[in-house]
N, C-alpha and C. Protein backbone atom coordinates (compact mmCIF):
# COMPACT_ATOMS: atom_id res chain seq x y z
N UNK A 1 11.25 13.10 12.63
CA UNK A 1 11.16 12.63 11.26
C UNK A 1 10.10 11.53 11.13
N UNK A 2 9.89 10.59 12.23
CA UNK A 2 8.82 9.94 12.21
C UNK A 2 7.70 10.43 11.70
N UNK A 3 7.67 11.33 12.50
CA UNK A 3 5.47 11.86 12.38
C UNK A 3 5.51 12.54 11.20
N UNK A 4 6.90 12.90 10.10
CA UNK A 4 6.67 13.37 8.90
C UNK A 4 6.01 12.32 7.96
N UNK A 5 6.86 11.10 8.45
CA UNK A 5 7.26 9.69 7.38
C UNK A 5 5.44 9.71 7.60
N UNK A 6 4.81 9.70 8.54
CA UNK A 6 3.40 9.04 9.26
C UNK A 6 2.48 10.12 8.59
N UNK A 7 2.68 11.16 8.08
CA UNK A 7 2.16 11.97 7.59
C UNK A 7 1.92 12.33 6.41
N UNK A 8 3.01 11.64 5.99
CA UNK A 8 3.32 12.28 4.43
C UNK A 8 2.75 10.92 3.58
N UNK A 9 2.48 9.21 5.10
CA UNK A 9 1.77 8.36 4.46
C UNK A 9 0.75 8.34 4.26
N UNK A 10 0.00 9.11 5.30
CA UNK A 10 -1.77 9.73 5.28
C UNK A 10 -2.23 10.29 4.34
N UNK A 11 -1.10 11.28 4.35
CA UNK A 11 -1.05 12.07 2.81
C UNK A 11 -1.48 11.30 1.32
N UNK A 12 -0.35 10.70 1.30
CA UNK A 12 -0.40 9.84 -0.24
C UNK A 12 -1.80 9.44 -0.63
N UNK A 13 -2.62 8.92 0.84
CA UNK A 13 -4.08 8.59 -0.41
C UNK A 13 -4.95 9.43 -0.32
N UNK A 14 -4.65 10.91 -0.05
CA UNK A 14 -5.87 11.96 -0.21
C UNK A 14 -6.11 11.91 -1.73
N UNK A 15 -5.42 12.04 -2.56
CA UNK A 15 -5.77 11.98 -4.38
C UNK A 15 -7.00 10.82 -4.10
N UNK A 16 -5.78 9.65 -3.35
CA UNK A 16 -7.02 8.50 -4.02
C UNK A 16 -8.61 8.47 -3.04
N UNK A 17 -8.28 9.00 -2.13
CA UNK A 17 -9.48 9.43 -1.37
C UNK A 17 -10.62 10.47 -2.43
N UNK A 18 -10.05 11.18 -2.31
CA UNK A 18 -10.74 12.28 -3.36
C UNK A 18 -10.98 11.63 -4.53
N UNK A 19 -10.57 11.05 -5.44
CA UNK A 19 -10.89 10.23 -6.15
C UNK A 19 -11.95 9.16 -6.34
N UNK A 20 -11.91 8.22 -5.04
CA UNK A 20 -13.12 7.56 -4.66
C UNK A 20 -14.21 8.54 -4.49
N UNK A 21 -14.31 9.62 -3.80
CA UNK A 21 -15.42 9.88 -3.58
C UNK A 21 -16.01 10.48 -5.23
N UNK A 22 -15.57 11.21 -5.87
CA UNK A 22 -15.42 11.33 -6.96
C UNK A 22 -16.33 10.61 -8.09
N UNK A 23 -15.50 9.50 -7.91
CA UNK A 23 -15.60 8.57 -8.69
C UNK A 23 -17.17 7.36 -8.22
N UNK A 24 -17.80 7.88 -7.49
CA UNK A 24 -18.51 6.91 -7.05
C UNK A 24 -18.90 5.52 -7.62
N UNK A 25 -19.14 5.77 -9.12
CA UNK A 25 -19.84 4.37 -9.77
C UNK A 25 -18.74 4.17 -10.02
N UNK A 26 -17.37 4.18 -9.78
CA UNK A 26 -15.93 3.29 -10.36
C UNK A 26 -15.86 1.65 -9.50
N UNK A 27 -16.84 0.49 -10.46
CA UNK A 27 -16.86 -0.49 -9.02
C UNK A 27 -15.37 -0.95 -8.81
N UNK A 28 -14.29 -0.62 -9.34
CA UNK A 28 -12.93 -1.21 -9.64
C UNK A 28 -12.48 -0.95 -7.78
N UNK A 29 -12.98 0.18 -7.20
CA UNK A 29 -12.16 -0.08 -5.87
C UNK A 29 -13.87 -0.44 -5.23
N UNK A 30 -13.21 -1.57 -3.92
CA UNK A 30 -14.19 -2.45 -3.17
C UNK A 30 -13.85 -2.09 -1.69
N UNK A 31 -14.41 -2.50 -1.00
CA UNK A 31 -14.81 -1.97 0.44
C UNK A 31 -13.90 -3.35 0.85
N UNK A 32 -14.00 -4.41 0.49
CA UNK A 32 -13.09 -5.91 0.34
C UNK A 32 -12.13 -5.83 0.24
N UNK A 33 -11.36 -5.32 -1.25
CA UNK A 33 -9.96 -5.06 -1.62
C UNK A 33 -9.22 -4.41 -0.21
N UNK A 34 -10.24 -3.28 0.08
CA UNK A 34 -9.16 -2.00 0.78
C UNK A 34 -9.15 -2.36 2.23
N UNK A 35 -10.30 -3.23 3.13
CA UNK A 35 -10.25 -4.07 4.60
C UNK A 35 -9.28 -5.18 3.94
N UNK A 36 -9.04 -5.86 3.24
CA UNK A 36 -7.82 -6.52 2.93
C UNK A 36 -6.46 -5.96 2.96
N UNK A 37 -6.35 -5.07 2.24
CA UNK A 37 -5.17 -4.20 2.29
C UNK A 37 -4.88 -3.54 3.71
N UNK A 38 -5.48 -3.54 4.08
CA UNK A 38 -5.48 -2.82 5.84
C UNK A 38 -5.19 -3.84 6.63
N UNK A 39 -5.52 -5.38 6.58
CA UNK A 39 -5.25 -6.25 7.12
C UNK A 39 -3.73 -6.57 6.97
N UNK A 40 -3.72 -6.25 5.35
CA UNK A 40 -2.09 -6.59 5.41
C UNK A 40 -0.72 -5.51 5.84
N UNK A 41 -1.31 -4.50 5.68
CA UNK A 41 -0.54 -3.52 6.43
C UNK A 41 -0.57 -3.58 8.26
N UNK A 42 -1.78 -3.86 8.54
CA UNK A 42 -1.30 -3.86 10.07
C UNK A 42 -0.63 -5.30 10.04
N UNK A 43 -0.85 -6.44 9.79
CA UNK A 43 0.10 -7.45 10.25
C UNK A 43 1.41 -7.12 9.80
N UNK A 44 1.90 -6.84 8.50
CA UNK A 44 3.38 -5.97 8.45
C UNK A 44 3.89 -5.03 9.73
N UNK A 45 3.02 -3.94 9.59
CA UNK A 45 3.21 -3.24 10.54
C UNK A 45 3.53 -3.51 11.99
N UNK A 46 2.59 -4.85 12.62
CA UNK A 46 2.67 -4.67 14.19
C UNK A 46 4.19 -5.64 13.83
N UNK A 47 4.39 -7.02 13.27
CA UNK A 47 5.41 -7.87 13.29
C UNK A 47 6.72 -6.85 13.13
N UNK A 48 6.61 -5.63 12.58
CA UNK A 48 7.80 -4.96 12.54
C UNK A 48 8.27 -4.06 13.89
N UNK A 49 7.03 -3.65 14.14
CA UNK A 49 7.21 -3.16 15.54
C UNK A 49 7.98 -4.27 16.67
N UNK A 50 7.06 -4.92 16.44
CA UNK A 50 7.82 -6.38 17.43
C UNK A 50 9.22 -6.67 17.16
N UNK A 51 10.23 -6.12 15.90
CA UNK A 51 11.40 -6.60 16.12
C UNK A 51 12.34 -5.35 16.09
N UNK A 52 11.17 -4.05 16.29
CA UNK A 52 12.21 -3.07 16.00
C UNK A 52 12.60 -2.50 14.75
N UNK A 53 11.66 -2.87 13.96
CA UNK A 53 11.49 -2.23 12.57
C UNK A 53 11.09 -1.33 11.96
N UNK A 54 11.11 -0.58 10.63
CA UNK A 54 10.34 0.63 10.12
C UNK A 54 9.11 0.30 10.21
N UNK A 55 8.17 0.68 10.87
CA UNK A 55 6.78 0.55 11.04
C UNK A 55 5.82 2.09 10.73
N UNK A 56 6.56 3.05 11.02
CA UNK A 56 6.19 4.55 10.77
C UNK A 56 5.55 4.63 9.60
N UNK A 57 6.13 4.03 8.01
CA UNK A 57 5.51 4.08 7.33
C UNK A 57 3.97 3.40 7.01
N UNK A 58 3.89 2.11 7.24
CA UNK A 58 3.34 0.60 7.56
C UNK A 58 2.15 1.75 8.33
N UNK A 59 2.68 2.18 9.69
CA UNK A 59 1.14 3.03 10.36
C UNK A 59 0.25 4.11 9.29
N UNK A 60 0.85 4.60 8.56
CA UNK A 60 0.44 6.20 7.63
C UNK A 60 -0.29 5.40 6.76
N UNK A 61 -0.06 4.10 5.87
CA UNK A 61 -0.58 3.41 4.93
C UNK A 61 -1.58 2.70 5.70
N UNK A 62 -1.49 2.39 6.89
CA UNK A 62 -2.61 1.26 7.21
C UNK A 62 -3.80 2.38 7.62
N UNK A 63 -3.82 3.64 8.14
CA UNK A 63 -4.57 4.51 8.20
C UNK A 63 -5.35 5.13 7.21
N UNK A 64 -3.93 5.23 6.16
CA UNK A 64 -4.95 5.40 4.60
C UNK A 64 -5.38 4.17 3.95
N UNK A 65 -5.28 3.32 4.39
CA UNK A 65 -6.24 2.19 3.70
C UNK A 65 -7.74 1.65 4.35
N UNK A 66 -7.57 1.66 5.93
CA UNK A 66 -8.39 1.75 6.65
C UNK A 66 -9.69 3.30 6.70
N UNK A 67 -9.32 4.68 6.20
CA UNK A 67 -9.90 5.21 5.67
C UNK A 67 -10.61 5.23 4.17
N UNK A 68 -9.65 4.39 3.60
CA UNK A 68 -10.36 3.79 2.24
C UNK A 68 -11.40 2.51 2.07
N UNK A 69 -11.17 2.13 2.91
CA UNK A 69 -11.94 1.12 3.14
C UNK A 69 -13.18 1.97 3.87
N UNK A 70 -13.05 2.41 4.73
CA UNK A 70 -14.24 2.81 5.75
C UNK A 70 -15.37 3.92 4.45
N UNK A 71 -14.54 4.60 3.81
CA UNK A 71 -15.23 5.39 2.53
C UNK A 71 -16.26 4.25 1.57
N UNK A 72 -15.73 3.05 1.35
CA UNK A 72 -15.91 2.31 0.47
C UNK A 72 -17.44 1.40 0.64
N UNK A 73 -16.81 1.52 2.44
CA UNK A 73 -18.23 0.90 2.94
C UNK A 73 -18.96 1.38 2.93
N UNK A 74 -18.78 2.91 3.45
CA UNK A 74 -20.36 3.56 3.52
C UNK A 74 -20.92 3.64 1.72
N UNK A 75 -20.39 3.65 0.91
CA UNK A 75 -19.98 3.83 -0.30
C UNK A 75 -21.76 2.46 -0.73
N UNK A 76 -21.31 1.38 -0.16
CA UNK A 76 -21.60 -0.19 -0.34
C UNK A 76 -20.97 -0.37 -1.37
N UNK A 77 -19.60 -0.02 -1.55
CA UNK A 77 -18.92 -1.16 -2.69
C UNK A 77 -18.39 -1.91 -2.61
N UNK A 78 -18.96 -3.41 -2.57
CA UNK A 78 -18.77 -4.72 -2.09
C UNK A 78 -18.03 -5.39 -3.33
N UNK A 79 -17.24 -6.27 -3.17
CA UNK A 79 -17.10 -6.92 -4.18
C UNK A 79 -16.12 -8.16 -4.02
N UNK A 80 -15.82 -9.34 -4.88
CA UNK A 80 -14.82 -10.44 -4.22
C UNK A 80 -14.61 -11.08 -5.63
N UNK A 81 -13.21 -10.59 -6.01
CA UNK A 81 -12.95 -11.38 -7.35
C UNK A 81 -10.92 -12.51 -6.73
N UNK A 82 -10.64 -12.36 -7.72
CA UNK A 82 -9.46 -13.54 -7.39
C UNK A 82 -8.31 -12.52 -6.49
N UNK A 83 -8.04 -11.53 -6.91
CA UNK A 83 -7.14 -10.52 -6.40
C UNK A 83 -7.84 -10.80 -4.56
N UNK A 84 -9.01 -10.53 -4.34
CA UNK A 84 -9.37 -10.74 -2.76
C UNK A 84 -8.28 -11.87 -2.14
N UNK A 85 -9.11 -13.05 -2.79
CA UNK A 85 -8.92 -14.72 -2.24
C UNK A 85 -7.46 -14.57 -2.48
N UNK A 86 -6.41 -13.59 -3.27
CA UNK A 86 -4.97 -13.90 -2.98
C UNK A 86 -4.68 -13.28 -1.96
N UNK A 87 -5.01 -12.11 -1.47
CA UNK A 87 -4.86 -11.42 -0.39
C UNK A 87 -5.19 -12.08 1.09
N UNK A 88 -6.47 -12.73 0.56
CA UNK A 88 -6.35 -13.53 2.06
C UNK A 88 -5.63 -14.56 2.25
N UNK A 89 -5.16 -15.34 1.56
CA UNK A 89 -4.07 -16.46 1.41
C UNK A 89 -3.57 -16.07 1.94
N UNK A 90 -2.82 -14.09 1.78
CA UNK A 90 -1.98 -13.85 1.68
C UNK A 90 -1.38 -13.30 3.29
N UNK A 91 -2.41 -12.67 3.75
CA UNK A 91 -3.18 -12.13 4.91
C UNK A 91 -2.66 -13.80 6.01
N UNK A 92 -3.53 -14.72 5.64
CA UNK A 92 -3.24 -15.72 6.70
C UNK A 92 -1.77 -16.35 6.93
N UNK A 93 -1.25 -16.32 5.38
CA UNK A 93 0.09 -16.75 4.97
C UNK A 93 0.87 -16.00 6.09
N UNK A 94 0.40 -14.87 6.18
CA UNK A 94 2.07 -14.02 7.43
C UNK A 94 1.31 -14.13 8.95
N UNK A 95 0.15 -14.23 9.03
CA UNK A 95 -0.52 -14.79 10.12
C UNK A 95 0.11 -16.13 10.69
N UNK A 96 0.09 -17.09 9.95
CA UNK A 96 0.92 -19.05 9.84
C UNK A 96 2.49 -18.29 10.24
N UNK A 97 3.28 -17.62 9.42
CA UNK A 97 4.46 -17.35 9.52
C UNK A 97 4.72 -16.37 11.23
N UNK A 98 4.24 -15.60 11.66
CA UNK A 98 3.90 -14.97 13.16
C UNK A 98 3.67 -16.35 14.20
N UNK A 99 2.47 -17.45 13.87
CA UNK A 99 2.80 -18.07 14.85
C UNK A 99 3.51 -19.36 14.98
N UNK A 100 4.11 -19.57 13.52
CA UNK A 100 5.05 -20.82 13.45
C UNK A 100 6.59 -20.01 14.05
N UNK A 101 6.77 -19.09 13.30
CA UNK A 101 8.57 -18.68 13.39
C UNK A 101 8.39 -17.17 14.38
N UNK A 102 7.45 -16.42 14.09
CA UNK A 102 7.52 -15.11 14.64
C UNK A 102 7.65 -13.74 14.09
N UNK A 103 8.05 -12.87 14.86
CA UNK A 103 7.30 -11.84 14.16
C UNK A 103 8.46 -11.16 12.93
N UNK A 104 9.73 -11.89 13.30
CA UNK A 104 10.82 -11.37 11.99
C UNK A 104 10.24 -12.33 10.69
N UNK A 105 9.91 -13.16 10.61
CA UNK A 105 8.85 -13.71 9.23
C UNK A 105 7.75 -13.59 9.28
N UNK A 106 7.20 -13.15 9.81
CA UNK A 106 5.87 -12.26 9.40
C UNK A 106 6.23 -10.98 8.89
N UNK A 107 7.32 -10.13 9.44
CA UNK A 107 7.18 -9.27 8.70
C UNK A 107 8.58 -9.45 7.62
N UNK A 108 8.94 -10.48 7.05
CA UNK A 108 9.78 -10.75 5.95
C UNK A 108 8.24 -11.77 4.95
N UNK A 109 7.23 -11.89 5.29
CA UNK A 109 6.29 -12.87 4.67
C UNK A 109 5.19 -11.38 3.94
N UNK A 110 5.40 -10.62 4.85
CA UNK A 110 4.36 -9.17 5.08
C UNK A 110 4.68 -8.16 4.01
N UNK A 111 6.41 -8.25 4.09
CA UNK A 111 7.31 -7.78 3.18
C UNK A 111 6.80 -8.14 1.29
N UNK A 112 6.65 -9.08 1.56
CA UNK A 112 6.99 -9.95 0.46
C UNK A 112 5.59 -10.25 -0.82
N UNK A 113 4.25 -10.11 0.65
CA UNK A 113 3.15 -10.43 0.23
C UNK A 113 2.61 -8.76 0.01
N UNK A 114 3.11 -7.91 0.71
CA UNK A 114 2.43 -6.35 0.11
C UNK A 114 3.41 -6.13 -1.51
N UNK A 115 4.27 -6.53 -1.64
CA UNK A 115 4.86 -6.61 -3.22
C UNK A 115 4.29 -7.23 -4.07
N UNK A 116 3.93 -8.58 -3.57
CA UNK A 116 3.34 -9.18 -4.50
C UNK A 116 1.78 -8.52 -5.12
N UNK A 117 1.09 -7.73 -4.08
CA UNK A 117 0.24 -7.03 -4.44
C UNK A 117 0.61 -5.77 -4.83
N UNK A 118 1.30 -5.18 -4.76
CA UNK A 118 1.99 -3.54 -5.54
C UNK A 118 2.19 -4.18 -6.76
N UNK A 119 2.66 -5.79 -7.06
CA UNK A 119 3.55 -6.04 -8.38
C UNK A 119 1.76 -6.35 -9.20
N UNK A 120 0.63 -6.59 -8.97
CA UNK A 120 -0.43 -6.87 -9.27
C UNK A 120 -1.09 -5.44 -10.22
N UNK A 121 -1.33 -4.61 -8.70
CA UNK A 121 -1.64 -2.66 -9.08
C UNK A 121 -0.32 -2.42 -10.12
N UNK A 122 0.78 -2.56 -9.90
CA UNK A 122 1.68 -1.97 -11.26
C UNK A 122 1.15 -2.83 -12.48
N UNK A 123 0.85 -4.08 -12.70
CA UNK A 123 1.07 -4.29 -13.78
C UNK A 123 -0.84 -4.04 -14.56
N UNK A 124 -1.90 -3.63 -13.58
CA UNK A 124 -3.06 -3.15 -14.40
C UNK A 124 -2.62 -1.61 -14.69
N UNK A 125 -1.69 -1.32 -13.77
CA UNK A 125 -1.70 0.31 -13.85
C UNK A 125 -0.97 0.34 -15.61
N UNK A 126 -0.18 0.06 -15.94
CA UNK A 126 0.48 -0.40 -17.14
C UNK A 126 -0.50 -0.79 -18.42
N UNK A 127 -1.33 -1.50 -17.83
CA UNK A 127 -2.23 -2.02 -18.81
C UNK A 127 -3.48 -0.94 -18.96
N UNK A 128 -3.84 0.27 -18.36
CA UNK A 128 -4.96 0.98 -18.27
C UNK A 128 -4.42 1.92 -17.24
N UNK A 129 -3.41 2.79 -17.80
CA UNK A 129 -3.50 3.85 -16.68
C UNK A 129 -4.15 5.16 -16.85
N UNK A 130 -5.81 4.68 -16.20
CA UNK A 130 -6.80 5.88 -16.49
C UNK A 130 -7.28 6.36 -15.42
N UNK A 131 -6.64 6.28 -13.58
CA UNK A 131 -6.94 7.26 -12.97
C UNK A 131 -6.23 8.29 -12.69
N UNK A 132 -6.39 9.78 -12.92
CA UNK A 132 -5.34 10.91 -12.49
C UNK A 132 -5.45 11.19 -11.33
N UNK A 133 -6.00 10.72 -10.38
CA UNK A 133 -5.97 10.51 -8.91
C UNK A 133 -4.93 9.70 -8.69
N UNK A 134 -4.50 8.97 -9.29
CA UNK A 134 -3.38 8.15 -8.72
C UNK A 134 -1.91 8.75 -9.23
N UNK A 135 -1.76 9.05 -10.21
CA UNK A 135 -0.57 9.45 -10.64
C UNK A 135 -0.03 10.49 -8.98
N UNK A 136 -0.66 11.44 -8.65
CA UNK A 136 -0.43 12.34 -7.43
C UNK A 136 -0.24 11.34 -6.22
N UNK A 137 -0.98 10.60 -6.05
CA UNK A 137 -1.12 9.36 -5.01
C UNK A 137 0.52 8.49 -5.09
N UNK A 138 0.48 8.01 -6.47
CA UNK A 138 1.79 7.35 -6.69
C UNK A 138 3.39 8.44 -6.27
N UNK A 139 2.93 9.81 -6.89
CA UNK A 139 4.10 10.84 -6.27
C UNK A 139 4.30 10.37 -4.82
N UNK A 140 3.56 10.77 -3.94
CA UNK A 140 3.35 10.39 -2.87
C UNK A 140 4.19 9.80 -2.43
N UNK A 141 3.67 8.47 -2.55
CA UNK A 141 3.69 6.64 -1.88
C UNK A 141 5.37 6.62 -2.17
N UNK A 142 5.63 7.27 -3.64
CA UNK A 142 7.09 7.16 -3.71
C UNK A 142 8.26 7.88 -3.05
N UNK A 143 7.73 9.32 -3.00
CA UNK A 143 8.53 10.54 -1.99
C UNK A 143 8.70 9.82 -0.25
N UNK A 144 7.51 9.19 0.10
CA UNK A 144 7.47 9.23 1.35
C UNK A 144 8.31 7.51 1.42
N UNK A 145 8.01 6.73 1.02
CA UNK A 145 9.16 5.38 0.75
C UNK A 145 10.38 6.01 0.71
N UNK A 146 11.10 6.99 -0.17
CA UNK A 146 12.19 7.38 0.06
C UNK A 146 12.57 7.95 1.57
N UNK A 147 11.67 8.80 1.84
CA UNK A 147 12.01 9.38 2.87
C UNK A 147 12.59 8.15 4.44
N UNK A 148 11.21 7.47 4.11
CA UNK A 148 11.62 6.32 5.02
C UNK A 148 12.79 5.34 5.17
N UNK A 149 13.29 5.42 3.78
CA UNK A 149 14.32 4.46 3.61
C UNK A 149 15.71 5.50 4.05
N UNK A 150 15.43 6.81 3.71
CA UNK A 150 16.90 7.28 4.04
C UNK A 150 16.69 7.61 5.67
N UNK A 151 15.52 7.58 6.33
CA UNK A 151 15.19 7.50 7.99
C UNK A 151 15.74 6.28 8.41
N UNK A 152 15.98 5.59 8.00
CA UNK A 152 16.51 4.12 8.42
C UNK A 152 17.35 4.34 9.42
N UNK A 153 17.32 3.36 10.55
CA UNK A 153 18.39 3.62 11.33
C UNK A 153 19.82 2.73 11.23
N UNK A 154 18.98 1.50 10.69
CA UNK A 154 20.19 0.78 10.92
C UNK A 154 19.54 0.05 9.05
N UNK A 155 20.65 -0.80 8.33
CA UNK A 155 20.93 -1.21 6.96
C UNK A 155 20.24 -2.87 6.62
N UNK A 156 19.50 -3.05 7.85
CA UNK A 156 18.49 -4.61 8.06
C UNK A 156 17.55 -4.88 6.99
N UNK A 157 16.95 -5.85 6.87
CA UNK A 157 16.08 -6.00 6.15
C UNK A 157 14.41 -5.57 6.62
N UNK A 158 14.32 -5.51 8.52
CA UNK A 158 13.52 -4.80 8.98
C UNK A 158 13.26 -3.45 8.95
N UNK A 159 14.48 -2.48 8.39
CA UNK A 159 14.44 -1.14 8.32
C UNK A 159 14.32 -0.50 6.88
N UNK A 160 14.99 -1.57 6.00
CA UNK A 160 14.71 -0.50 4.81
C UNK A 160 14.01 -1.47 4.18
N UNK A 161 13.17 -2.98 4.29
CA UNK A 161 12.99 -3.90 3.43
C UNK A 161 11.62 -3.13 2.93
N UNK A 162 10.52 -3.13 4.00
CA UNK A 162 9.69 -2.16 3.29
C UNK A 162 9.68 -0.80 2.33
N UNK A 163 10.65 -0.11 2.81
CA UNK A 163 10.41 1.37 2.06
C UNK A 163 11.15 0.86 0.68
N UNK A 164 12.54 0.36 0.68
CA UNK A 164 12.76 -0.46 -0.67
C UNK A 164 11.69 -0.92 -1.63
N UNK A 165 10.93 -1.84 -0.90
CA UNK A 165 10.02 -2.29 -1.88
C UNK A 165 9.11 -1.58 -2.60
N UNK A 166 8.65 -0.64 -1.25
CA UNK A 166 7.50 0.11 -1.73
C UNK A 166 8.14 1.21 -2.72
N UNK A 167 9.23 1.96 -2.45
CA UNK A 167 9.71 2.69 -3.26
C UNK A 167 9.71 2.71 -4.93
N UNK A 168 10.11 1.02 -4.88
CA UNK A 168 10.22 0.57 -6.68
C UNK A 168 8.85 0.08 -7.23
N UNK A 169 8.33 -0.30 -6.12
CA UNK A 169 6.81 -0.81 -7.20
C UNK A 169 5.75 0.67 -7.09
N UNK A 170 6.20 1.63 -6.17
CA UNK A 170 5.33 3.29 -6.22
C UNK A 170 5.81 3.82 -8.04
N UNK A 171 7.08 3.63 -7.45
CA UNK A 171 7.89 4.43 -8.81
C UNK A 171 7.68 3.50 -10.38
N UNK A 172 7.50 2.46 -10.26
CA UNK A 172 7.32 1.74 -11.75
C UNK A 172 5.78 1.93 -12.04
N UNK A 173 5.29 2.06 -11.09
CA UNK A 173 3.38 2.36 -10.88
C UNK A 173 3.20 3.40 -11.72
N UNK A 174 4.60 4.60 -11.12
CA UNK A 174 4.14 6.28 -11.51
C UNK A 174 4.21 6.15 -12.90
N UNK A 175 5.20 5.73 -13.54
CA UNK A 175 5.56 5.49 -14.46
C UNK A 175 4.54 5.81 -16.11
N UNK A 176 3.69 4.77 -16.30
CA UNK A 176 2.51 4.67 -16.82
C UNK A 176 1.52 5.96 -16.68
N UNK A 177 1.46 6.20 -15.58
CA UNK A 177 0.55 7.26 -15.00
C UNK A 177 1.43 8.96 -15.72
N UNK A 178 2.71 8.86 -15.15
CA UNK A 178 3.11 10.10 -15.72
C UNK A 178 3.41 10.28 -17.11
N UNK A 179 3.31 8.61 -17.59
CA UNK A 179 3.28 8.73 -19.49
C UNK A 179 2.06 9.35 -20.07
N UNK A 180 1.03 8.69 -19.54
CA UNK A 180 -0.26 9.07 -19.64
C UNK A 180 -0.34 11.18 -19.55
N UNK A 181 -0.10 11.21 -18.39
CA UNK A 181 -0.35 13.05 -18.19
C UNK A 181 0.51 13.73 -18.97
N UNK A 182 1.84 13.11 -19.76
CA UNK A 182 2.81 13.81 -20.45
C UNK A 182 1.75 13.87 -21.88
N UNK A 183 1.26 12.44 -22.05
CA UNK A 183 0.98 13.04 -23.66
C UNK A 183 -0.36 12.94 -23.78
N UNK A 184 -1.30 13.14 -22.64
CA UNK A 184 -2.62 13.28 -22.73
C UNK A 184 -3.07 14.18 -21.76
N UNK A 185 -4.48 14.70 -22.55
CA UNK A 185 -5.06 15.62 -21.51
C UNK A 185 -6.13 14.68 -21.00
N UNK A 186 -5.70 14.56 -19.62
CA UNK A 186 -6.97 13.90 -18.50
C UNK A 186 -7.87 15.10 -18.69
């Protein structure tokens, strides 16, 4: 069930893959944003490994972000607005938390700081939901969060804290997106 959860996370950003390429002059995704986002998924990711945590998912996302990013670069879409500089706060913030307390608050800091950025993407997605690459992407991110959360082995905050989270901010994301495709033609 692992290499499904790991698969079905790779999965989720082919839309938005396809999309980027697509979309070339869209400067809204950055080569910055998405090596940020990759940063914060592997520090989630390894601190969860370290205590025995859902990390399966954490690997599928840090692969599709790290392929989004790597697209972005060859792409040259550079860019650094306030959303970056929170990410790296945010980025060092569970970095400080790994070597003050360890790796169960890093990945309760990791937890906390990839929401705070899902709660960012939900609330532009809300305000402008005009890519149909993402609505499929958001299916995704949300099917495979479930999946992970009912893979859980044990009822911790290391096992289901991620797929929980990700689950509700995928699904309030879709939201907008599937209002949009119900009463408009993309």
């Amino acid at each position: 069930m692992d290499w499904l959860i790991f698969w079905l996370g790779i999965g989720s950003y082919v839309p938005l893959i396809i999309g980027v390429i697509k979309q070339r002059h869209d400067c809204s995704q950055t080569f910055t944003t998405w090596v940020l986002y990759f940063l914060l998924d592997l520090i989630t990711m390894l601190s969860c490994t370290k205590i025995d945590g859902s990390y399966v998912i954490l690997l599928g996302f840090a692969v599709g972000s790290f392929i989004m990013a790597s697209i972005l670069f060859y792409q040259r879409r550079f860019g650094w607005t306030w959303l970056e500089t929170t990410v790296v706060f945010l980025v060092l913030l569970c970095i400080g938390a790994w070597y003050k307390s360890g790796p169960y608050w890093a990945a309760i800091f990791g937890i906390i700081s990839e929401s705070i950025v899902g709660i960012h993407l939900m609330i532009k997605t809300y305000k402008n939901p005009t890519f149909k690459y993402n609505l499929v992407g958001y299916i995704g991110f949300t099917i495979v969060s479930i999946v992970a959360f009912l893979n859980a082995k044990d009822f911790n905050i290391q096992q289901i804290g991620y797929p929980i989270a990700e689950a509700v901010i995928s699904f309030l994301t879709l939201i907008p997106l599937a209002n949009k495709w119900l009463n408009e033609d993309w």
